[in-house]
C-alpha atoms as a PDB file:
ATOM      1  CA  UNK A   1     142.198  42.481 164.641  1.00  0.00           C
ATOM      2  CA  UNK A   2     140.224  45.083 162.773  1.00  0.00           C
ATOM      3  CA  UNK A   3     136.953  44.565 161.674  1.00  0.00           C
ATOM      4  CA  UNK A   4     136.953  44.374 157.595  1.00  0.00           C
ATOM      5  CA  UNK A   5     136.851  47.807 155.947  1.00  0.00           C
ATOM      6  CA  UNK A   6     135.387  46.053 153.249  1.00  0.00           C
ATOM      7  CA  UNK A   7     132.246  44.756 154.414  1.00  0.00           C
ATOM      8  CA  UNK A   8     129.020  43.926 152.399  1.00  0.00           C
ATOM      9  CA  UNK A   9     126.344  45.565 152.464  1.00  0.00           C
ATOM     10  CA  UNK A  10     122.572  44.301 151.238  1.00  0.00           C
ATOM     11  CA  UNK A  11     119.653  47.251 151.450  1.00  0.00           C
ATOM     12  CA  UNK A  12     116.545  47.869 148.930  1.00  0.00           C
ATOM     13  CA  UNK A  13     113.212  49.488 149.671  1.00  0.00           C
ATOM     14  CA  UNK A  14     112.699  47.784 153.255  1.00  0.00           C
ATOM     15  CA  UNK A  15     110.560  44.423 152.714  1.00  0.00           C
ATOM     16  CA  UNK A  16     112.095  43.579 149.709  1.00  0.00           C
ATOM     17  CA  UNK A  17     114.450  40.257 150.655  1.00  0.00           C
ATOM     18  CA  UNK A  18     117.758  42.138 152.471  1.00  0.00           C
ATOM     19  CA  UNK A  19     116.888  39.893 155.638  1.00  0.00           C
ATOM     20  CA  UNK A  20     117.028  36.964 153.628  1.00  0.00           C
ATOM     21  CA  UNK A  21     119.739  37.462 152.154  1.00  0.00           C
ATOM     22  CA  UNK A  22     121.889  38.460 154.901  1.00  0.00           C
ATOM     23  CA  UNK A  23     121.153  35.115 156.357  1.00  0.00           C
ATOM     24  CA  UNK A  24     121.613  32.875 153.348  1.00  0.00           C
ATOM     25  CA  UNK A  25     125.127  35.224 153.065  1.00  0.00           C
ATOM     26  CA  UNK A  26     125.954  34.335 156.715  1.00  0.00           C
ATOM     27  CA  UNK A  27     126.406  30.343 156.111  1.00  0.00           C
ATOM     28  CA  UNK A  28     129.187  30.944 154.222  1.00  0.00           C
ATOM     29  CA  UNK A  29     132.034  30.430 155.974  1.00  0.00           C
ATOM     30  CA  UNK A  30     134.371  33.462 154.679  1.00  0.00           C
ATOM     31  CA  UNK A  31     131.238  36.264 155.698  1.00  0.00           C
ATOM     32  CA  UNK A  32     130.096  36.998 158.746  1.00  0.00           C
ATOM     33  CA  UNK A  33     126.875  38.665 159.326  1.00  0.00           C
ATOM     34  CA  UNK A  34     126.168  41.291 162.277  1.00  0.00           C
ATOM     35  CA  UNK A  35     124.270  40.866 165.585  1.00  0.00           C
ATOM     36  CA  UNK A  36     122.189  42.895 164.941  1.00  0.00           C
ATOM     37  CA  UNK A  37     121.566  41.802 161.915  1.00  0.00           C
ATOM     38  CA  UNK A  38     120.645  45.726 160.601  1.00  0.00           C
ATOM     39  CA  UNK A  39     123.612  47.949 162.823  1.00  0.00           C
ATOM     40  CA  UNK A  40     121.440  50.927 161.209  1.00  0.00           C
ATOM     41  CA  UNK A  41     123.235  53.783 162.586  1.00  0.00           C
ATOM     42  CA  UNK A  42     125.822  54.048 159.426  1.00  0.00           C
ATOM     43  CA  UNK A  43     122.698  54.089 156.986  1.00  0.00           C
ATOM     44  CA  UNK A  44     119.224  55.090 158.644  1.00  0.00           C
ATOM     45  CA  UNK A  45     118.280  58.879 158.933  1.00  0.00           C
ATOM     46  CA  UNK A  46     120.383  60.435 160.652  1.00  0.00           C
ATOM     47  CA  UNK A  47     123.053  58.740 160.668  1.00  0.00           C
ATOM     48  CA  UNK A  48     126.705  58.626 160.060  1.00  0.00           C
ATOM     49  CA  UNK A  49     126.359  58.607 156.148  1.00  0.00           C
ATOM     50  CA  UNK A  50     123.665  61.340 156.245  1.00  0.00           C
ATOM     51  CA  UNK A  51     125.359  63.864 158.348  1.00  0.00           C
ATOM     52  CA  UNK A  52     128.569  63.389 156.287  1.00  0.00           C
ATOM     53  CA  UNK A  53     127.174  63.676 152.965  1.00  0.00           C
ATOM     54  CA  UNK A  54     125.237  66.847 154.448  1.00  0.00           C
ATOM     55  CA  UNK A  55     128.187  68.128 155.537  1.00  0.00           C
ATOM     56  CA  UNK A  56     129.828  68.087 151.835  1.00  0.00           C
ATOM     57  CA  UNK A  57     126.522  68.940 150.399  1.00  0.00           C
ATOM     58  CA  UNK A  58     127.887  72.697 150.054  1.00  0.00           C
ATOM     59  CA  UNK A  59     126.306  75.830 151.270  1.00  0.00           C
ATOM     60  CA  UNK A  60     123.573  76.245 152.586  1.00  0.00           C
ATOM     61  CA  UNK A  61     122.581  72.731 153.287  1.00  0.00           C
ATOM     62  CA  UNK A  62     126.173  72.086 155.043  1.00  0.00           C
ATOM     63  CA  UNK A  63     124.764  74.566 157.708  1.00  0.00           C
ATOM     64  CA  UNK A  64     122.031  71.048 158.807  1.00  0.00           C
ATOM     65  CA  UNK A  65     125.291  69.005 159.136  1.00  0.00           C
ATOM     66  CA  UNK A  66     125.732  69.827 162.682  1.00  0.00           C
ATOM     67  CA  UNK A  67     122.096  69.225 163.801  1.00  0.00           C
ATOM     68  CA  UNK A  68     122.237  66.002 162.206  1.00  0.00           C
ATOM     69  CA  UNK A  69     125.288  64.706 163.520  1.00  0.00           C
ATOM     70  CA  UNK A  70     123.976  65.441 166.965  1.00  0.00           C
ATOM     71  CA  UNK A  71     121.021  63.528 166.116  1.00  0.00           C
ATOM     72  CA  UNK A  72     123.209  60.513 164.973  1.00  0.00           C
ATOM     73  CA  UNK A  73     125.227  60.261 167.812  1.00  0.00           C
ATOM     74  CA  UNK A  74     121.841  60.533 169.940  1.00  0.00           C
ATOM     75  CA  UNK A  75     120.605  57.768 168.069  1.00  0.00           C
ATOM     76  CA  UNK A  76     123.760  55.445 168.762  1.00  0.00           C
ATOM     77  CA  UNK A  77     123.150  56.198 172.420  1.00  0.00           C
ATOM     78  CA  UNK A  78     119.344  55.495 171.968  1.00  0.00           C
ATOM     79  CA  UNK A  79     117.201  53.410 169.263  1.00  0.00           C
ATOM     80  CA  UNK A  80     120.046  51.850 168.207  1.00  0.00           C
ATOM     81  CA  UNK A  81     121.918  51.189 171.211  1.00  0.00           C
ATOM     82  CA  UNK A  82     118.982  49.412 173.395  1.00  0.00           C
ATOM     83  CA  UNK A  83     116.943  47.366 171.407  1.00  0.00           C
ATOM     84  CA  UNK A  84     114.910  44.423 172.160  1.00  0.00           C
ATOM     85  CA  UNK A  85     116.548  41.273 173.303  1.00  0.00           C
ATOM     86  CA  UNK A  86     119.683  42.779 174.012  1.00  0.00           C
ATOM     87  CA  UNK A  87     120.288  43.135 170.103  1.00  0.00           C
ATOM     88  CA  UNK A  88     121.220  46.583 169.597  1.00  0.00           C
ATOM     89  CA  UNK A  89     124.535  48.138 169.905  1.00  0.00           C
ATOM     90  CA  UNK A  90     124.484  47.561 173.854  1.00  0.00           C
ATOM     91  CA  UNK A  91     125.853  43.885 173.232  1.00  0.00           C
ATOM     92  CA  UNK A  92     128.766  44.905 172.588  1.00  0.00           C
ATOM     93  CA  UNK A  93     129.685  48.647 173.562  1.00  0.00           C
ATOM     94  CA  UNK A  94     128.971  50.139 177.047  1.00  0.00           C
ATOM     95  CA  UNK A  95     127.155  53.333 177.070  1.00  0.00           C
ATOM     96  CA  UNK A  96     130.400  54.765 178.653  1.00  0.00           C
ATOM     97  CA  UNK A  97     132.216  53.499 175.750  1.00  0.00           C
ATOM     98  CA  UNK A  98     129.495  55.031 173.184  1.00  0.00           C
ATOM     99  CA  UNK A  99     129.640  58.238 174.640  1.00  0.00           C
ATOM    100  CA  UNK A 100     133.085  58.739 174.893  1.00  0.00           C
ATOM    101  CA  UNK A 101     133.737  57.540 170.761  1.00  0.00           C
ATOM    102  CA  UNK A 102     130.156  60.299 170.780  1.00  0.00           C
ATOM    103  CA  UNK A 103     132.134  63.067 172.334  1.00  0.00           C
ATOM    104  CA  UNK A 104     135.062  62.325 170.255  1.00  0.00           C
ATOM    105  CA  UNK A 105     133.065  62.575 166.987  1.00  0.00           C
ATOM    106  CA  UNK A 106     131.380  65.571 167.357  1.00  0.00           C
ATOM    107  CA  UNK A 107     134.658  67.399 168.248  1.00  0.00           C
ATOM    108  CA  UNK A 108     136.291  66.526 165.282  1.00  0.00           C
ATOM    109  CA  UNK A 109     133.096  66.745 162.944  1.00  0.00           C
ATOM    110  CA  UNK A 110     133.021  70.269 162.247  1.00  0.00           C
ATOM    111  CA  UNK A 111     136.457  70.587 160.737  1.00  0.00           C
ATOM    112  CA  UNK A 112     137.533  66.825 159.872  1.00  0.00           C
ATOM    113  CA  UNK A 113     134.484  65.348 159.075  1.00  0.00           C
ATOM    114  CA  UNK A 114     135.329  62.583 156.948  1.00  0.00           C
ATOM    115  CA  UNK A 115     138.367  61.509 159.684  1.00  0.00           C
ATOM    116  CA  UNK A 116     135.593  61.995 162.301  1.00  0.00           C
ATOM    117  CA  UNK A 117     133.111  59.666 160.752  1.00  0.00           C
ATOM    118  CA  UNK A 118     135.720  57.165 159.545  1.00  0.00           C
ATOM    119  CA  UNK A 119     136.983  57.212 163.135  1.00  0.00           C
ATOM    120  CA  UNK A 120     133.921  56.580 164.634  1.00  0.00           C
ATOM    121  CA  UNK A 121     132.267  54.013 162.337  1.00  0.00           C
ATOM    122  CA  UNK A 122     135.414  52.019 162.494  1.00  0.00           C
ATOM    123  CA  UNK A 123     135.927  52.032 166.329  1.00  0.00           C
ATOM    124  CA  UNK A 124     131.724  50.793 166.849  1.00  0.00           C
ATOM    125  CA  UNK A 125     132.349  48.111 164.249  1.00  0.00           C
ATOM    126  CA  UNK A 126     135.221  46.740 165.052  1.00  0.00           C
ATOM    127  CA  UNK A 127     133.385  45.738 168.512  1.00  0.00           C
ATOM    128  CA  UNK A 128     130.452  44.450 167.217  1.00  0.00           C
ATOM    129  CA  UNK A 129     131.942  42.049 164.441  1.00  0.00           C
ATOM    130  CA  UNK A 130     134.862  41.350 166.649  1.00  0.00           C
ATOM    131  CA  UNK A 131     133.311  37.454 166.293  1.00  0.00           C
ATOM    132  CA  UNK A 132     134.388  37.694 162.638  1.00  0.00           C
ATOM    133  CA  UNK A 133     137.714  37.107 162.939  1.00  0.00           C
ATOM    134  CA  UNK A 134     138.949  39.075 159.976  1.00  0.00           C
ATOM    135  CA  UNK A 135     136.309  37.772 158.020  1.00  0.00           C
ATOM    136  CA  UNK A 136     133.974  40.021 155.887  1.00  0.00           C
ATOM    137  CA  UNK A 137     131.244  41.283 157.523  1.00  0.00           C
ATOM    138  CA  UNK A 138     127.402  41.411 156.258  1.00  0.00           C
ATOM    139  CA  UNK A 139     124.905  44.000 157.178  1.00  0.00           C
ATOM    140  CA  UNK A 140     121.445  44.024 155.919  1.00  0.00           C
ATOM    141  CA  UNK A 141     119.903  47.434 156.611  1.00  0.00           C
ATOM    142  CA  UNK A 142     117.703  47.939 153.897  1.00  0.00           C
ATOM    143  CA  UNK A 143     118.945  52.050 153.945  1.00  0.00           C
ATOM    144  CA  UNK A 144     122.206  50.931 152.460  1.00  0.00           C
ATOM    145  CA  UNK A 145     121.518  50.680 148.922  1.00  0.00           C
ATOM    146  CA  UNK A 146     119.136  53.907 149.014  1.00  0.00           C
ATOM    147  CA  UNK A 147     122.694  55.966 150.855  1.00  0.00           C
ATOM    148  CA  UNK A 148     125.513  53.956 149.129  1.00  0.00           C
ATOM    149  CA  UNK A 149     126.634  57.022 147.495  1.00  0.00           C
ATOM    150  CA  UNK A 150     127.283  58.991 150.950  1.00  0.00           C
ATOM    151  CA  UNK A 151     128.395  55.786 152.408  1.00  0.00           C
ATOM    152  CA  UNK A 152     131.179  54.942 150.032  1.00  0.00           C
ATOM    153  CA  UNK A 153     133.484  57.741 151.658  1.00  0.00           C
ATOM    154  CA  UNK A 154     133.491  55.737 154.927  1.00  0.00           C
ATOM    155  CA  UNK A 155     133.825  52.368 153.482  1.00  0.00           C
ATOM    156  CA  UNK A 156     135.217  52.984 149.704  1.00  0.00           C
ATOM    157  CA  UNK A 157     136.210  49.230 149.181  1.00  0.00           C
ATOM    158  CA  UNK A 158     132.520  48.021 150.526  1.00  0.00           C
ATOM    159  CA  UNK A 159     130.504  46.308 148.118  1.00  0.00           C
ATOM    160  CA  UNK A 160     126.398  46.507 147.823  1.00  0.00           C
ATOM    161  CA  UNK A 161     124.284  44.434 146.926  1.00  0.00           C
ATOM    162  CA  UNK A 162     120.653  46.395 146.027  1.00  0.00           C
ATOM    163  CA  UNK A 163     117.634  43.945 146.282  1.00  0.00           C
ATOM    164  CA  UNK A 164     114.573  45.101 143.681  1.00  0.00           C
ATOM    165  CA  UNK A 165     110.774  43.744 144.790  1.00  0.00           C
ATOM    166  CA  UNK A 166     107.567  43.985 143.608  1.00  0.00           C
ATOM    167  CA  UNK A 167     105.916  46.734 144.937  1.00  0.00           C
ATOM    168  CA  UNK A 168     103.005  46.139 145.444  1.00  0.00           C
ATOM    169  CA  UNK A 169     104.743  42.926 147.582  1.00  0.00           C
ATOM    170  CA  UNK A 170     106.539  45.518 149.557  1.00  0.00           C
ATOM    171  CA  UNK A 171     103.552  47.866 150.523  1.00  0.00           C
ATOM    172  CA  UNK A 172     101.456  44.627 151.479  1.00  0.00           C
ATOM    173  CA  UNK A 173     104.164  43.612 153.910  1.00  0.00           C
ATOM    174  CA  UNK A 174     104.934  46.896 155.531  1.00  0.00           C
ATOM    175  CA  UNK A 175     101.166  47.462 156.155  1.00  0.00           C
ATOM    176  CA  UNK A 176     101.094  44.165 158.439  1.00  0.00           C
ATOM    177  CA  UNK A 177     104.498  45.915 160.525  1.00  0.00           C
ATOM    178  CA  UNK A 178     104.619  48.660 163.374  1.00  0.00           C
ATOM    179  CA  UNK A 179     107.010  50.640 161.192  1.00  0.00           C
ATOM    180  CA  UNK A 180     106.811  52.421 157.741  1.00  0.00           C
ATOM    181  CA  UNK A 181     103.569  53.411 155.942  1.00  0.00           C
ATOM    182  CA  UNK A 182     100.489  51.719 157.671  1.00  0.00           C
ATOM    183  CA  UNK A 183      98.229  52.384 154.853  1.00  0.00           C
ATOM    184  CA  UNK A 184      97.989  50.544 151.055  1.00  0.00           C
ATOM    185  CA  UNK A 185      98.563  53.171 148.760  1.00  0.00           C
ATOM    186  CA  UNK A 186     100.842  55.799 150.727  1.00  0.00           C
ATOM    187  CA  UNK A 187     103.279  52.608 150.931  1.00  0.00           C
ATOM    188  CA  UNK A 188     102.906  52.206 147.127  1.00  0.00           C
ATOM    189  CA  UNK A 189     103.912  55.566 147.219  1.00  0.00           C
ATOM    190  CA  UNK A 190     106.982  55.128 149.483  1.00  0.00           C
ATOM    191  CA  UNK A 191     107.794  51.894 147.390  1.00  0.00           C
ATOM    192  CA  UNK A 192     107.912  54.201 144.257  1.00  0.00           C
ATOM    193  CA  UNK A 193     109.792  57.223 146.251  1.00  0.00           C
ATOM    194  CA  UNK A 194     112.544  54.730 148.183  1.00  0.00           C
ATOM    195  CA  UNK A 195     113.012  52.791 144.719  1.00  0.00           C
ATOM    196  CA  UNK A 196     113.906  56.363 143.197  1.00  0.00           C
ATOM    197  CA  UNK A 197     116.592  57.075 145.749  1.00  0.00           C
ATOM    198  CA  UNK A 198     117.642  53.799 145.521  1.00  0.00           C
ATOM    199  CA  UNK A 199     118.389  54.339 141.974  1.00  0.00           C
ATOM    200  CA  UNK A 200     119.527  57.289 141.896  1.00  0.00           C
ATOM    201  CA  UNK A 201     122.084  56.810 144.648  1.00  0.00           C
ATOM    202  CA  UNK A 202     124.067  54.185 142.648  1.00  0.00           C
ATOM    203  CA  UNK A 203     124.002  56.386 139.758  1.00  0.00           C
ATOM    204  CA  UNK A 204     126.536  58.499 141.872  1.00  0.00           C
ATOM    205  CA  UNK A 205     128.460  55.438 143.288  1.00  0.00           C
ATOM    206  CA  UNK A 206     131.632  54.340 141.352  1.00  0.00           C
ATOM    207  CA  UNK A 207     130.691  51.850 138.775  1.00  0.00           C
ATOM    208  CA  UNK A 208     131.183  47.944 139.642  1.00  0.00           C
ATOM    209  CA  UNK A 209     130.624  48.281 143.543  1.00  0.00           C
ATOM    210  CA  UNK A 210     127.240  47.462 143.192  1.00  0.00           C
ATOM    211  CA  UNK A 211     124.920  44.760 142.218  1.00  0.00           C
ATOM    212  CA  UNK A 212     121.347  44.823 141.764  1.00  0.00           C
ATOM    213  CA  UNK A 213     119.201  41.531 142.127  1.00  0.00           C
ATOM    214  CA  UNK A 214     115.469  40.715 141.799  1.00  0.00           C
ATOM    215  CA  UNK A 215     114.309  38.967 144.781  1.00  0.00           C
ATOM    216  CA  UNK A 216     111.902  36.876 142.681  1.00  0.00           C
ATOM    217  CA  UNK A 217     114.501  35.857 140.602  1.00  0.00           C
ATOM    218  CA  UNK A 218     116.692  34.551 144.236  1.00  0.00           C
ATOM    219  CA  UNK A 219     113.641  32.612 145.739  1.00  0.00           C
ATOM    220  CA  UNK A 220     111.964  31.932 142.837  1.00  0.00           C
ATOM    221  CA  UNK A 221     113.176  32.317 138.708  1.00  0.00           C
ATOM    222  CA  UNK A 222     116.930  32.001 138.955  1.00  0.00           C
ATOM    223  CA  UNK A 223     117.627  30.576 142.346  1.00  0.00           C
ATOM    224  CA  UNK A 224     121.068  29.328 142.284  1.00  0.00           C
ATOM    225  CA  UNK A 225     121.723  31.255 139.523  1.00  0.00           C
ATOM    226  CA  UNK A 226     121.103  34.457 141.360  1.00  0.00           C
ATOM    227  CA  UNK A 227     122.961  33.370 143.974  1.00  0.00           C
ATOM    228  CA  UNK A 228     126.185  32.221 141.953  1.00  0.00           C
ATOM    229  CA  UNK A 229     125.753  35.581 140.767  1.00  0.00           C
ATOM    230  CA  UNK A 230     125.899  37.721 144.110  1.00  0.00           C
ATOM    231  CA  UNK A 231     128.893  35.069 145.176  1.00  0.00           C
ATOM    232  CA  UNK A 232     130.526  36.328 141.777  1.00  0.00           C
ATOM    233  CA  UNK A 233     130.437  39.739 142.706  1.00  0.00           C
ATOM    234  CA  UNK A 234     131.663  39.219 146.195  1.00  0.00           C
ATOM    235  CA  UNK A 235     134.697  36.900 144.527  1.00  0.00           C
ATOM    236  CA  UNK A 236     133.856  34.064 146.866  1.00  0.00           C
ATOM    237  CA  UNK A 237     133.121  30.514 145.738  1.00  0.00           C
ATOM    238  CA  UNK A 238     129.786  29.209 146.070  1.00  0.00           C
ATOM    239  CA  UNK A 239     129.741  26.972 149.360  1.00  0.00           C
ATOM    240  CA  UNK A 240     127.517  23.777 149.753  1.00  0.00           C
ATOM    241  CA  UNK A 241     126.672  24.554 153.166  1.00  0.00           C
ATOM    242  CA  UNK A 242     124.949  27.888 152.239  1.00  0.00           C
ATOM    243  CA  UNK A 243     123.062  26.491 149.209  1.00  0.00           C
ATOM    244  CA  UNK A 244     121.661  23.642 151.156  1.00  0.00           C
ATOM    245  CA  UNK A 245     120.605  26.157 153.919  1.00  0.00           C
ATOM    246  CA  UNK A 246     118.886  27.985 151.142  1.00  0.00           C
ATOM    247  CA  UNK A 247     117.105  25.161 149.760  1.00  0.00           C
ATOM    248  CA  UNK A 248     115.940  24.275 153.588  1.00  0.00           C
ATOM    249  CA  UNK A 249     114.794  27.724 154.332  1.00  0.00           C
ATOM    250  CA  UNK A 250     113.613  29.775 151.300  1.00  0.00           C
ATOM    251  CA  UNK A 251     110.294  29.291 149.211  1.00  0.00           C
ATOM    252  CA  UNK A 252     108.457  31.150 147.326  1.00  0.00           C
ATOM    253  CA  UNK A 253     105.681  30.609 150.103  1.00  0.00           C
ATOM    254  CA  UNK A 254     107.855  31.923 152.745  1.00  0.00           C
ATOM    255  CA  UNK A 255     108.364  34.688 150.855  1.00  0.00           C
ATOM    256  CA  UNK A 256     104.842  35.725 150.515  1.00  0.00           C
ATOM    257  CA  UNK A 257     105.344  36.001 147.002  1.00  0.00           C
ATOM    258  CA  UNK A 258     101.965  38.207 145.036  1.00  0.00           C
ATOM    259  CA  UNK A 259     100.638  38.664 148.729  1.00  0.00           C
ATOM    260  CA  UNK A 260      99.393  41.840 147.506  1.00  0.00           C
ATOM    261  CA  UNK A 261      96.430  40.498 145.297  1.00  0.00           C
ATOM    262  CA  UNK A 262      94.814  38.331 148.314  1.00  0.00           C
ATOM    263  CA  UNK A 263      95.391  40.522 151.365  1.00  0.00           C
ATOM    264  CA  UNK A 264      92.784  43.222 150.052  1.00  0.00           C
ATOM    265  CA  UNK A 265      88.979  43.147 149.022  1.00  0.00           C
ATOM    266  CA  UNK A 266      89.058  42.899 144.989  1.00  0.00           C
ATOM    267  CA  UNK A 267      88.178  46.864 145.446  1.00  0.00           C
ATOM    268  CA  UNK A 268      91.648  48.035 146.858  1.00  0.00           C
ATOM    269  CA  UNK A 269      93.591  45.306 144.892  1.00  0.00           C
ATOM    270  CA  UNK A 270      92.202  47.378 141.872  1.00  0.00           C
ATOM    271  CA  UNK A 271      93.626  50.688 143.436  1.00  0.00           C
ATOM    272  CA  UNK A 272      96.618  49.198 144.289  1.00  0.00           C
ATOM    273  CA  UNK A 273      97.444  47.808 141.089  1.00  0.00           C
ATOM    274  CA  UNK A 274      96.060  51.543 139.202  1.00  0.00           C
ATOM    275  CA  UNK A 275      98.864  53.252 141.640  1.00  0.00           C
ATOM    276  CA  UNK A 276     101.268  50.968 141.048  1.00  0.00           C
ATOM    277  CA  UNK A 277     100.829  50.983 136.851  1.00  0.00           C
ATOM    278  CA  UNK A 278     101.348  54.827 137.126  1.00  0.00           C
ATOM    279  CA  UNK A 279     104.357  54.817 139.604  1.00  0.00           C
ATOM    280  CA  UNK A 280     105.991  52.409 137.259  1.00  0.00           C
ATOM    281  CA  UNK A 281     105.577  53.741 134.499  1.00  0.00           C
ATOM    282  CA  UNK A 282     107.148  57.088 136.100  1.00  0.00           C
ATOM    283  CA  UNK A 283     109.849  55.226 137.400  1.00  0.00           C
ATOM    284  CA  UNK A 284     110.534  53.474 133.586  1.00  0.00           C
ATOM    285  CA  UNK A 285     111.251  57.165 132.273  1.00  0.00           C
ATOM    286  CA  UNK A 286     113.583  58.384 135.134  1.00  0.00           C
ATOM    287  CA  UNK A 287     115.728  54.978 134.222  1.00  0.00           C
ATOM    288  CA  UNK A 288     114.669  52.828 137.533  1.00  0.00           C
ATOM    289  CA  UNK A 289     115.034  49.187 137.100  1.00  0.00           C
ATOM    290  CA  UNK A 290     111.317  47.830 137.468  1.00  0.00           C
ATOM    291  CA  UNK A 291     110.910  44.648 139.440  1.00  0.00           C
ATOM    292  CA  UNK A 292     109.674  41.164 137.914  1.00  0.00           C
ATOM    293  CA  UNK A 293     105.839  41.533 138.289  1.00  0.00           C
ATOM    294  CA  UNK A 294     104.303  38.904 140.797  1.00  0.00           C
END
């Protein structure tokens, strides 16, 4: 059976609750969530969404489309295929299997590109959710709500569901990782520059495909509200089993909610909260929903 060419898709800033989510999502019994959990080469740069929305960018930027589907398709034979644990693409495609659908795509790209991507997205998918049944399937790379605009070509009946965070949350908790900014402030910064695109890629997307959420409201303010709310938008009734997982398995402590104010000496908490004040408030005039403060 096909996989579901209207999937679900949860992104944000990157440490801002998509994770979460996507597993509180995958209890219910009519989703089913990806292994990996973040398939990453439809969303992350480059990838398929990138290269296509390059390539009807218009002249001269179209003339980078090429390069970066190349890269894509590298990718999908690379990062993405072998990951750790045997969770990348490799658990389900062969690398004979992933070049070939490779080759295919970059000899269509240059003249059908949309058909091309389509083509190739669809074909890797339907292998890795094959589990799903039919079912709906959930992925939680956080680059999905910042490229929803170039990704709704390849899936236009997908919905998104954009997860907002505290800031200063999120550049506490990408510090701590081995990816993203590894420094206080310049993640501040990348907070404030991701929450941008964010925003400004739903202001292109067709309105009603996408729902915004604060992640302190879902583990915190609103709990089942918020997630009554997300189940609303997906048009699926709120199941027992899920909540109950929820209420097992997400806290405000778990969360590291307002991590940011104890992880630094009271001297960089002040910087980071000085940055943060000013990003906001350039954020507030360009129209970008601000995150509940922790």
């Amino acid at each position: 059976m096909p996989a579901a060419t209207n999937p679900v898709l949860i992104g944000g800033t990157g440490r801002s609750g998509s994770t979460i989510l996507g597993r509180i999502l995958a209890r219910h019994p009519d989703l089913h969530l990806t292994d990996p959990e973040e398939v990453r080469f439809i969303a992350n740069n480059p990838g398929m969404a990138t290269a296509l929305g390059m390539r009807n960018a218009g002249w001269p930027r179209s003339m980078r489309s090429r390069s970066l589907a190349q890269k894509a398709i590298k990718r999908t034979q690379g990062a993405y295929f072998k990951r750790p644990n045997n969770s990348g693409l490799q658990k389900w495609l062969t690398m004979e299997e992933m070049t070939s659908l490779g080759d295919r795509y970059l000899q269509r790209f240059g003249k059908e590109p949309l058909e091309a991507t389509r083509e190739f997205t669809y074909a890797v998918m339907d292998k890795v959710v094959a589990p799903a049944d039919g079912r709906r399937w959930v992925d939680g790379t956080p680059a999905n709500a910042r490229v929803t605009d170039l990704i709704e070509p390849i899936y236009p009946d997908c919905q998104v569901v954009a997860i907002i965070r505290d800031g200063r949350d999120v550049a506490a908790s990408f510090v701590e990782q081995t990816f993203g900014p590894n420094e206080i402030l310049e993640s501040v910064r990348e907070w404030g520059r991701r929450s941008l695109r964010m925003h400004q890629a739903v202001q292109r997307c067709r309105p009603g495909r996408i729902l915004t959420i604060d992640m302190l409201d879902m583990v915190q303010n609103t709990r089942e509200e918020s997630l009554r709310q997300v189940c609303e938008f997906l048009n699926i009734p709120l199941d027992a089993g899920m909540m109950q997982w929820f209420a097992d398995n997400v806290s405000v402590e778990r969360a590291h909610v307002g991590r940011w104010r104890t992880q630094f000496d009271p001297q960089t908490t002040e910087q980071v909260d000085q940055l943060y004040a000013r990003i906001v408030a350039d954020l507030r005039r360009q129209g970008v929903p601000i995150p509940l403060e922790t």
